[in-house]
PDB file of N, CA and C in Angstrom:
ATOM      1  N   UNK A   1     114.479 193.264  61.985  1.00  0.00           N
ATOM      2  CA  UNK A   1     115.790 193.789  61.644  1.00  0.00           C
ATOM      3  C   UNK A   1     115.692 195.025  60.768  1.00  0.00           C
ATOM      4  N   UNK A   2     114.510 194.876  60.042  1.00  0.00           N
ATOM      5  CA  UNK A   2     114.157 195.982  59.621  1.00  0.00           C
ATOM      6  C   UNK A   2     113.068 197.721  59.731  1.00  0.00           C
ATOM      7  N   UNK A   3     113.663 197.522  61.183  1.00  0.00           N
ATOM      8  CA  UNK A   3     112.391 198.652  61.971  1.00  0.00           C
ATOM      9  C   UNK A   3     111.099 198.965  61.456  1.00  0.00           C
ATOM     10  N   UNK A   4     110.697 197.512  62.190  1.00  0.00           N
ATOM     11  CA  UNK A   4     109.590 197.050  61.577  1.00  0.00           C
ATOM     12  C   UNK A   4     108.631 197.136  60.612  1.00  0.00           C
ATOM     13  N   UNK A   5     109.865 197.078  59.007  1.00  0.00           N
ATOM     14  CA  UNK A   5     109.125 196.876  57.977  1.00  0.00           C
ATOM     15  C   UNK A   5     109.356 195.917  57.443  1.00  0.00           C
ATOM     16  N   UNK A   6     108.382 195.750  56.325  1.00  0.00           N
ATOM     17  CA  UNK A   6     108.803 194.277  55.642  1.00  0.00           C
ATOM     18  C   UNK A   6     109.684 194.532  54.482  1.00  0.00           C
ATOM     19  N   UNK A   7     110.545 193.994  54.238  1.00  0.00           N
ATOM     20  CA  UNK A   7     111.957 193.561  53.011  1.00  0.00           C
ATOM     21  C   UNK A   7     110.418 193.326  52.153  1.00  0.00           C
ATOM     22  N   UNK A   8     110.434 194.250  50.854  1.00  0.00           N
ATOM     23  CA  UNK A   8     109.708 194.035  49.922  1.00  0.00           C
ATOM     24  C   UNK A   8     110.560 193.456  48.603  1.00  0.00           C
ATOM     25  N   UNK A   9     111.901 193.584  48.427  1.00  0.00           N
ATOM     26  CA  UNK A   9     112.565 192.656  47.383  1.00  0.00           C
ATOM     27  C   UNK A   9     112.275 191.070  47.913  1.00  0.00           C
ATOM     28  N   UNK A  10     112.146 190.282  46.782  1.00  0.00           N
ATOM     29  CA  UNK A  10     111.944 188.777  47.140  1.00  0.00           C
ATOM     30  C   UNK A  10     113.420 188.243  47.276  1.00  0.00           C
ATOM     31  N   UNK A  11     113.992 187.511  47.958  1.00  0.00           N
ATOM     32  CA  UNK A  11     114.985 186.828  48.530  1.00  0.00           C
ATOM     33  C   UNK A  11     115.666 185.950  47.376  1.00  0.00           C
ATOM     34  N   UNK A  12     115.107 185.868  46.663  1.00  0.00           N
ATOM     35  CA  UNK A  12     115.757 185.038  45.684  1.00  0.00           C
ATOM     36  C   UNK A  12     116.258 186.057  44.574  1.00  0.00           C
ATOM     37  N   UNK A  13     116.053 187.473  44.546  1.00  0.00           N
ATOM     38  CA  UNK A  13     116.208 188.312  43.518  1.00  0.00           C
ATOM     39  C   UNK A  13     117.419 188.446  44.068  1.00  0.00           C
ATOM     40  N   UNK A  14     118.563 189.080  42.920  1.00  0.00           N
ATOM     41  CA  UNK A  14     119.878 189.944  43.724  1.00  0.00           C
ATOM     42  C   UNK A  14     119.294 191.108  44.190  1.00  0.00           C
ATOM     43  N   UNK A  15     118.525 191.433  44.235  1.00  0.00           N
ATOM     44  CA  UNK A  15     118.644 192.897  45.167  1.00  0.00           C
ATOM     45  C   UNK A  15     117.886 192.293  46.378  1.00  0.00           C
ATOM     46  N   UNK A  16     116.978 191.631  46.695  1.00  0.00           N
ATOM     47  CA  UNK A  16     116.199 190.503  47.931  1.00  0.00           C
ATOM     48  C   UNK A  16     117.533 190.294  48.945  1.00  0.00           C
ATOM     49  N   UNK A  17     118.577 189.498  47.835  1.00  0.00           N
ATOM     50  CA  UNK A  17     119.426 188.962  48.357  1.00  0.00           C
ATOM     51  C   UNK A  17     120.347 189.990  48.900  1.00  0.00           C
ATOM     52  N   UNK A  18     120.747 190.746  48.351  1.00  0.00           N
ATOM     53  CA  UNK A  18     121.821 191.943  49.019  1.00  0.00           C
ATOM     54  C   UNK A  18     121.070 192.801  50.114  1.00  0.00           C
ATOM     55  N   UNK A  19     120.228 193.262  49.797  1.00  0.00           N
ATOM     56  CA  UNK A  19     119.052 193.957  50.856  1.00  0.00           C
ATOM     57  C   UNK A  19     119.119 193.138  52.415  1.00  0.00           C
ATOM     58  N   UNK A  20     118.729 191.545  52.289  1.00  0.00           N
ATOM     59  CA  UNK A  20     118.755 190.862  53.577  1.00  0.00           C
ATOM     60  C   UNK A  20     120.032 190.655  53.997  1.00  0.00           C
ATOM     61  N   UNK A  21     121.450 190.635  53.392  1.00  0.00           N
ATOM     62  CA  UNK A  21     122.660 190.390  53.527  1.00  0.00           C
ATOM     63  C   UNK A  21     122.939 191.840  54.819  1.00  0.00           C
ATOM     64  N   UNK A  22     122.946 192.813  53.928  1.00  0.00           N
ATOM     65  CA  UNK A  22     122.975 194.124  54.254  1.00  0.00           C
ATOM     66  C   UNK A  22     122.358 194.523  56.178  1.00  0.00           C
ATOM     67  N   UNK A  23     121.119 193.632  55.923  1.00  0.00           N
ATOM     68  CA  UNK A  23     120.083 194.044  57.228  1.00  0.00           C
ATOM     69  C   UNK A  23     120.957 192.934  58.280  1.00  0.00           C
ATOM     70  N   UNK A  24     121.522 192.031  57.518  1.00  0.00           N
ATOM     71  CA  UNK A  24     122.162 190.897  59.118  1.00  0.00           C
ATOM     72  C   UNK A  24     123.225 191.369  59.175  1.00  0.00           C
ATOM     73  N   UNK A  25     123.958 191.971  58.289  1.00  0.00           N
ATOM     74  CA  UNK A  25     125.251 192.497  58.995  1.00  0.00           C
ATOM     75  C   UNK A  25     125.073 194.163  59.581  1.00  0.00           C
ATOM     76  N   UNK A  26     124.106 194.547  59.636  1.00  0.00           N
ATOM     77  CA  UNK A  26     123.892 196.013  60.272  1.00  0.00           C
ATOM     78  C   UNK A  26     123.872 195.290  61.977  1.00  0.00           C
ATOM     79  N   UNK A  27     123.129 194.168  62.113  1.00  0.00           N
ATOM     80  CA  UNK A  27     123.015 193.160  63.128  1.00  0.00           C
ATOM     81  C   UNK A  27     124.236 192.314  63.348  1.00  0.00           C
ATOM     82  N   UNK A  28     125.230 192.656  62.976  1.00  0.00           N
ATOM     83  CA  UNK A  28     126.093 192.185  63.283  1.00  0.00           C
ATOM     84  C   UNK A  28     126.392 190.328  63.135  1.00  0.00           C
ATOM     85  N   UNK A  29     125.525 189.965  62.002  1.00  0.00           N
ATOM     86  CA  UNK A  29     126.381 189.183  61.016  1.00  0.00           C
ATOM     87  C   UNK A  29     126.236 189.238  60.112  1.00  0.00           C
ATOM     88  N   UNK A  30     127.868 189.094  59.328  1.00  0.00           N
ATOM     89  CA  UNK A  30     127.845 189.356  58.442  1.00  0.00           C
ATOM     90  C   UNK A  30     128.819 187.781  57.683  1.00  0.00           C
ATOM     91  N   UNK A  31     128.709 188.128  56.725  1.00  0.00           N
ATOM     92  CA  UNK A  31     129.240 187.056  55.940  1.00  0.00           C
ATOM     93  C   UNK A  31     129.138 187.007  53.935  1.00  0.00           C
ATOM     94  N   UNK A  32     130.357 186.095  54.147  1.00  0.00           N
ATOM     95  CA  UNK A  32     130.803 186.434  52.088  1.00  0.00           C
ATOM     96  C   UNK A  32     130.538 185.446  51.778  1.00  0.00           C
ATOM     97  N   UNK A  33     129.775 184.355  52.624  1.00  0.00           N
ATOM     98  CA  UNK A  33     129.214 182.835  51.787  1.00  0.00           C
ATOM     99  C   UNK A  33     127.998 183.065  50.954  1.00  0.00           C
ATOM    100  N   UNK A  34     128.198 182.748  49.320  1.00  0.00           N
ATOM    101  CA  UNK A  34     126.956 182.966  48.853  1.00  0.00           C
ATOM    102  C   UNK A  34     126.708 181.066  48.538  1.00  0.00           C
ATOM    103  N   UNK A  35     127.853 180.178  48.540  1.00  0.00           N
ATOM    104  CA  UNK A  35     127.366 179.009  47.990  1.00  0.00           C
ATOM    105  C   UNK A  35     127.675 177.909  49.074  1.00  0.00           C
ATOM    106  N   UNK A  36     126.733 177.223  49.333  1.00  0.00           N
ATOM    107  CA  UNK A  36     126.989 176.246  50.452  1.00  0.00           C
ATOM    108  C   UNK A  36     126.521 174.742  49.603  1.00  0.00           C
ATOM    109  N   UNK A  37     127.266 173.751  49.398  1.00  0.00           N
ATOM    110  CA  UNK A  37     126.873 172.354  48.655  1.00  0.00           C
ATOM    111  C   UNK A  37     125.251 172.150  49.574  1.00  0.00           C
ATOM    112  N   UNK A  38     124.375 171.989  48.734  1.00  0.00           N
ATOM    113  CA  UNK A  38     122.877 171.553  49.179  1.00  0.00           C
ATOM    114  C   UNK A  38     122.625 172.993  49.662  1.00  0.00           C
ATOM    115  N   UNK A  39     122.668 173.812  49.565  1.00  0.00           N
ATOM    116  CA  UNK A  39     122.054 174.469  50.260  1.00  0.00           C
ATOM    117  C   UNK A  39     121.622 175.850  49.208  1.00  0.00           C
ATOM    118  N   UNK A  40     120.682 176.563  49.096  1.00  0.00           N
ATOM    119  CA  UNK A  40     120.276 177.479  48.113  1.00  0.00           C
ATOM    120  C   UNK A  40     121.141 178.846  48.722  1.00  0.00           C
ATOM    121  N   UNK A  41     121.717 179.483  48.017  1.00  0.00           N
ATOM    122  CA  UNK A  41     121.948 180.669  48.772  1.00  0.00           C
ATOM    123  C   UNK A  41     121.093 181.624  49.360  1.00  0.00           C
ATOM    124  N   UNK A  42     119.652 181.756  49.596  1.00  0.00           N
ATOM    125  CA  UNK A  42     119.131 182.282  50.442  1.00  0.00           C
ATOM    126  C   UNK A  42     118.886 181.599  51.941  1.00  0.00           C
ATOM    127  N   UNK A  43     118.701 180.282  51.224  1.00  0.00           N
ATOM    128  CA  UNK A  43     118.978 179.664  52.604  1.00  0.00           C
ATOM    129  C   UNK A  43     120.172 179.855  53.703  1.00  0.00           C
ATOM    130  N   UNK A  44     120.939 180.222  53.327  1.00  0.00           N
ATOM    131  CA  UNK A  44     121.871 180.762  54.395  1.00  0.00           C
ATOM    132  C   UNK A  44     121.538 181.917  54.843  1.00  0.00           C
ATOM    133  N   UNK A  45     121.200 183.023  54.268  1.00  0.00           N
ATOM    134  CA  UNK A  45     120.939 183.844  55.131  1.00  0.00           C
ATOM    135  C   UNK A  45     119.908 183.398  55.921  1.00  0.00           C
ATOM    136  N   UNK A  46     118.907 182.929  55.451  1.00  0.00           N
ATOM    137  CA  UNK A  46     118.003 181.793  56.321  1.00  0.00           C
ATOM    138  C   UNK A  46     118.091 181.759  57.949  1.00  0.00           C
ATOM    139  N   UNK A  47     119.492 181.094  57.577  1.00  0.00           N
ATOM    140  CA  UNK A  47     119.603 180.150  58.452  1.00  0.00           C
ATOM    141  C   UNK A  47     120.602 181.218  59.684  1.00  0.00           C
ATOM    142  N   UNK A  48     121.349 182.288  59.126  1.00  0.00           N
ATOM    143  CA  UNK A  48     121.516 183.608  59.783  1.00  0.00           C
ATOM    144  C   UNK A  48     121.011 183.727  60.932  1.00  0.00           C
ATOM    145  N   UNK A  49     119.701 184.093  60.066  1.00  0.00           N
ATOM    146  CA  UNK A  49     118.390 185.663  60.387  1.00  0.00           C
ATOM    147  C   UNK A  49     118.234 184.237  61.663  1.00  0.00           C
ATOM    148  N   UNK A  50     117.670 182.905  61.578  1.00  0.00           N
ATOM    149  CA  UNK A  50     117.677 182.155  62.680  1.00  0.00           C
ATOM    150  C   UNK A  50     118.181 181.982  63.844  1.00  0.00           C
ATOM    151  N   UNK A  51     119.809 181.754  63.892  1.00  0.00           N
ATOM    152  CA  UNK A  51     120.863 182.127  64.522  1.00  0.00           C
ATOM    153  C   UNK A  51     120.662 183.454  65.463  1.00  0.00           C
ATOM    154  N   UNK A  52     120.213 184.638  64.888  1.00  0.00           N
ATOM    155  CA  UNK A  52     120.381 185.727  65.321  1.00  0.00           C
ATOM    156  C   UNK A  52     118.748 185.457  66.129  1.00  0.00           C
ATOM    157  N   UNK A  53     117.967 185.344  65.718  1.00  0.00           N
ATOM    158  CA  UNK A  53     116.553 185.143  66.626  1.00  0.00           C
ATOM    159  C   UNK A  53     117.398 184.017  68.015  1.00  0.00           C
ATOM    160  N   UNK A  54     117.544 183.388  67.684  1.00  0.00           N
ATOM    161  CA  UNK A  54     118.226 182.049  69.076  1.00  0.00           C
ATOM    162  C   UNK A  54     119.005 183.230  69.688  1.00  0.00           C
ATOM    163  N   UNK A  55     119.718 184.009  69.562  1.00  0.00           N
ATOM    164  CA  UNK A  55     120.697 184.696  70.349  1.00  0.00           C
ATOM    165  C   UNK A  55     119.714 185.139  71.679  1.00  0.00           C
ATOM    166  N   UNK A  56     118.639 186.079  70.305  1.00  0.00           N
ATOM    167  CA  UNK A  56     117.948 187.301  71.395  1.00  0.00           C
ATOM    168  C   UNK A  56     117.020 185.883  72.080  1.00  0.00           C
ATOM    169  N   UNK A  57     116.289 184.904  71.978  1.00  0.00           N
ATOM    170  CA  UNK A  57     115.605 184.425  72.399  1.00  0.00           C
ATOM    171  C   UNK A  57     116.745 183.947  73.884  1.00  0.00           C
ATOM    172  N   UNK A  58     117.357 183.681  73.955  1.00  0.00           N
ATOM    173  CA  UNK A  58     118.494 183.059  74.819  1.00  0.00           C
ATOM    174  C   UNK A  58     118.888 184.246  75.863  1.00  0.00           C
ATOM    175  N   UNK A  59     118.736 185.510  75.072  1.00  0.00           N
ATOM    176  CA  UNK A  59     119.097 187.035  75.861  1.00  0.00           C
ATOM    177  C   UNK A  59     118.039 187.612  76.686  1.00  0.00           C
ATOM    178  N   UNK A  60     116.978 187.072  76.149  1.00  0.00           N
ATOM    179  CA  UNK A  60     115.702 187.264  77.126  1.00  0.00           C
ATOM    180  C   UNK A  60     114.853 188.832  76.056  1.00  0.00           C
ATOM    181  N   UNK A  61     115.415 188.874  74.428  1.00  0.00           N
ATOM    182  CA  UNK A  61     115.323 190.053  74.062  1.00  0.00           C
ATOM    183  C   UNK A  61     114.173 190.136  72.563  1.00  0.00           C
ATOM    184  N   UNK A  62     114.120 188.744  72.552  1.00  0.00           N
ATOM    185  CA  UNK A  62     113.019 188.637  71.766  1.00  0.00           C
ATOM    186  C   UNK A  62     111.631 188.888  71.779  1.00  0.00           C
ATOM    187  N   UNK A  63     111.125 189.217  70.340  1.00  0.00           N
ATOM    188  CA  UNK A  63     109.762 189.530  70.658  1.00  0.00           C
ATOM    189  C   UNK A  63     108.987 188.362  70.195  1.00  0.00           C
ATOM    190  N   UNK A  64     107.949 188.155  70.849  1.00  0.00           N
ATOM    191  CA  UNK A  64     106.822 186.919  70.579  1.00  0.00           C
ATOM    192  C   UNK A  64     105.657 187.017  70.007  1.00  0.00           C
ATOM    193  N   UNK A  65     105.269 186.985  68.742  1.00  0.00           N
ATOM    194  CA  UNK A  65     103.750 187.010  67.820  1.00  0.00           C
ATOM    195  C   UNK A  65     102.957 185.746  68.233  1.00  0.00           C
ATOM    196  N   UNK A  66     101.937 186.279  69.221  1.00  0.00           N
ATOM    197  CA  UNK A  66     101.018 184.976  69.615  1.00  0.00           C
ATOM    198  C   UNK A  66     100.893 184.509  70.882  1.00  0.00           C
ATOM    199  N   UNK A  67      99.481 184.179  71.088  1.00  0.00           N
ATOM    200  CA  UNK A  67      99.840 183.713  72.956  1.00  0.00           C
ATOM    201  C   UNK A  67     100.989 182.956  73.575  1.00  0.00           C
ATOM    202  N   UNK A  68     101.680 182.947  74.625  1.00  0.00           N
ATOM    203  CA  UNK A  68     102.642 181.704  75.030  1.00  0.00           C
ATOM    204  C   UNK A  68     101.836 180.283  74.991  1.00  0.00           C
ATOM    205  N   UNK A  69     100.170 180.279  75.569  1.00  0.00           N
ATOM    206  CA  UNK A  69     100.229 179.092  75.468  1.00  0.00           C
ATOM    207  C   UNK A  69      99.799 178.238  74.062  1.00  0.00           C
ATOM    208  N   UNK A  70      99.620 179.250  73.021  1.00  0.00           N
ATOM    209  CA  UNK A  70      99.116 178.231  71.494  1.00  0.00           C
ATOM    210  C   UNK A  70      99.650 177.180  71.214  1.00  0.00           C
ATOM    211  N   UNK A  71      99.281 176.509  70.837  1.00  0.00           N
ATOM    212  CA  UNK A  71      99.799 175.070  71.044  1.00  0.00           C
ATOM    213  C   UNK A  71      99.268 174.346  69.420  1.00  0.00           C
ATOM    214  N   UNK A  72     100.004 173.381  68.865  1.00  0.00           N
ATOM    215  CA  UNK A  72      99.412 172.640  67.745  1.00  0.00           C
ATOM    216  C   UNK A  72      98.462 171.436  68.114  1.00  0.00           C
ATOM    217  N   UNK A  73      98.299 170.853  67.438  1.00  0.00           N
ATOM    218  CA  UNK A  73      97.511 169.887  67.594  1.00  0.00           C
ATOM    219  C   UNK A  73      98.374 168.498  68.264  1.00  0.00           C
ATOM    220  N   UNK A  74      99.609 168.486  68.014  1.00  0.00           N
ATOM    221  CA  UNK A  74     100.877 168.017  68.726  1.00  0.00           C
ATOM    222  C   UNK A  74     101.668 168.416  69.916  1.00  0.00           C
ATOM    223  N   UNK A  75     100.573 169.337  70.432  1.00  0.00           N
ATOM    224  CA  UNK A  75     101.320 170.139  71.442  1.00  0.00           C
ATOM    225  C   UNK A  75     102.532 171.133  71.594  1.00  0.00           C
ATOM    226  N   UNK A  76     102.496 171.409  70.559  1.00  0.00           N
ATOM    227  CA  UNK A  76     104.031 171.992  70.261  1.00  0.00           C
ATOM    228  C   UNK A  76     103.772 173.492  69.926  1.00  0.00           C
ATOM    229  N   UNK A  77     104.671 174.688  70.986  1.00  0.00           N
ATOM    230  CA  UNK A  77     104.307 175.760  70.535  1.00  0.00           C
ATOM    231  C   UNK A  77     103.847 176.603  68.864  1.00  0.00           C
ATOM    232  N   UNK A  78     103.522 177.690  68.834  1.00  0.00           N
ATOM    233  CA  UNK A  78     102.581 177.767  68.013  1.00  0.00           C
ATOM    234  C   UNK A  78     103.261 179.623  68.303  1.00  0.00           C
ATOM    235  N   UNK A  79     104.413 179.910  67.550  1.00  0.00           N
ATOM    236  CA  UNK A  79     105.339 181.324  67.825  1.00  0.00           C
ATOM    237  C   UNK A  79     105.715 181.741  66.704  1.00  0.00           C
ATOM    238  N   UNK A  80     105.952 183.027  66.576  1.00  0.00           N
ATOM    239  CA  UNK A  80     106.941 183.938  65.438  1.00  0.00           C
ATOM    240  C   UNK A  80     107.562 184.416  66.324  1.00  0.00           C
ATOM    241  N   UNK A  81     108.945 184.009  66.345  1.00  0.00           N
ATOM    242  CA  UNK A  81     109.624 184.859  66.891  1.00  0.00           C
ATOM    243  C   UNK A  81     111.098 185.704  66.418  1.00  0.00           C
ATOM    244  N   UNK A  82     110.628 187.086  66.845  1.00  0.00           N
ATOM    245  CA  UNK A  82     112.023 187.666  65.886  1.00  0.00           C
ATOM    246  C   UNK A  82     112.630 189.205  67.187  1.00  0.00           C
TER     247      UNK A  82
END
């Protein structure tokens, strides 16, 4: 989301936090929830930046870090995907 650099503020800082706010709504979500019961407020954007990966993964527009077939020791893919 960030043409491909890394967010060097930490997520838990206010500027982490406004910085990643900033980058999901350039992506088109956006949102004024900073407090969710149980939930940390970075974790929502969290859970966003997630949301928005499922879209493109679903759109056919995602990118994939890692072979398709890596696998865990459980069989279970073995992906970064963003």
């Amino acid at each position: 989301m960030n043409d491909g650099k890394p967010v060097l503020s930490k997520k838990r800082q206010p500027e982490g936090f406004a910085e990643r706010r900033r980058l999901l709504a350039r992506h088109g979500f956006t949102t004024k929830t900073d407090r969710l019961p149980g939930a940390a407020r970075d974790d929502i954007l969290d859970a966003i930046a997630c949301c928005r990966t499922a879209l493109l993964i679903g759109q056919g527009l995602a990118t994939r870090l890692g072979p398709a077939d890596a696998r865990d020791r459980y069989g279970l893919p073995m992906n970064i995907w963003f």
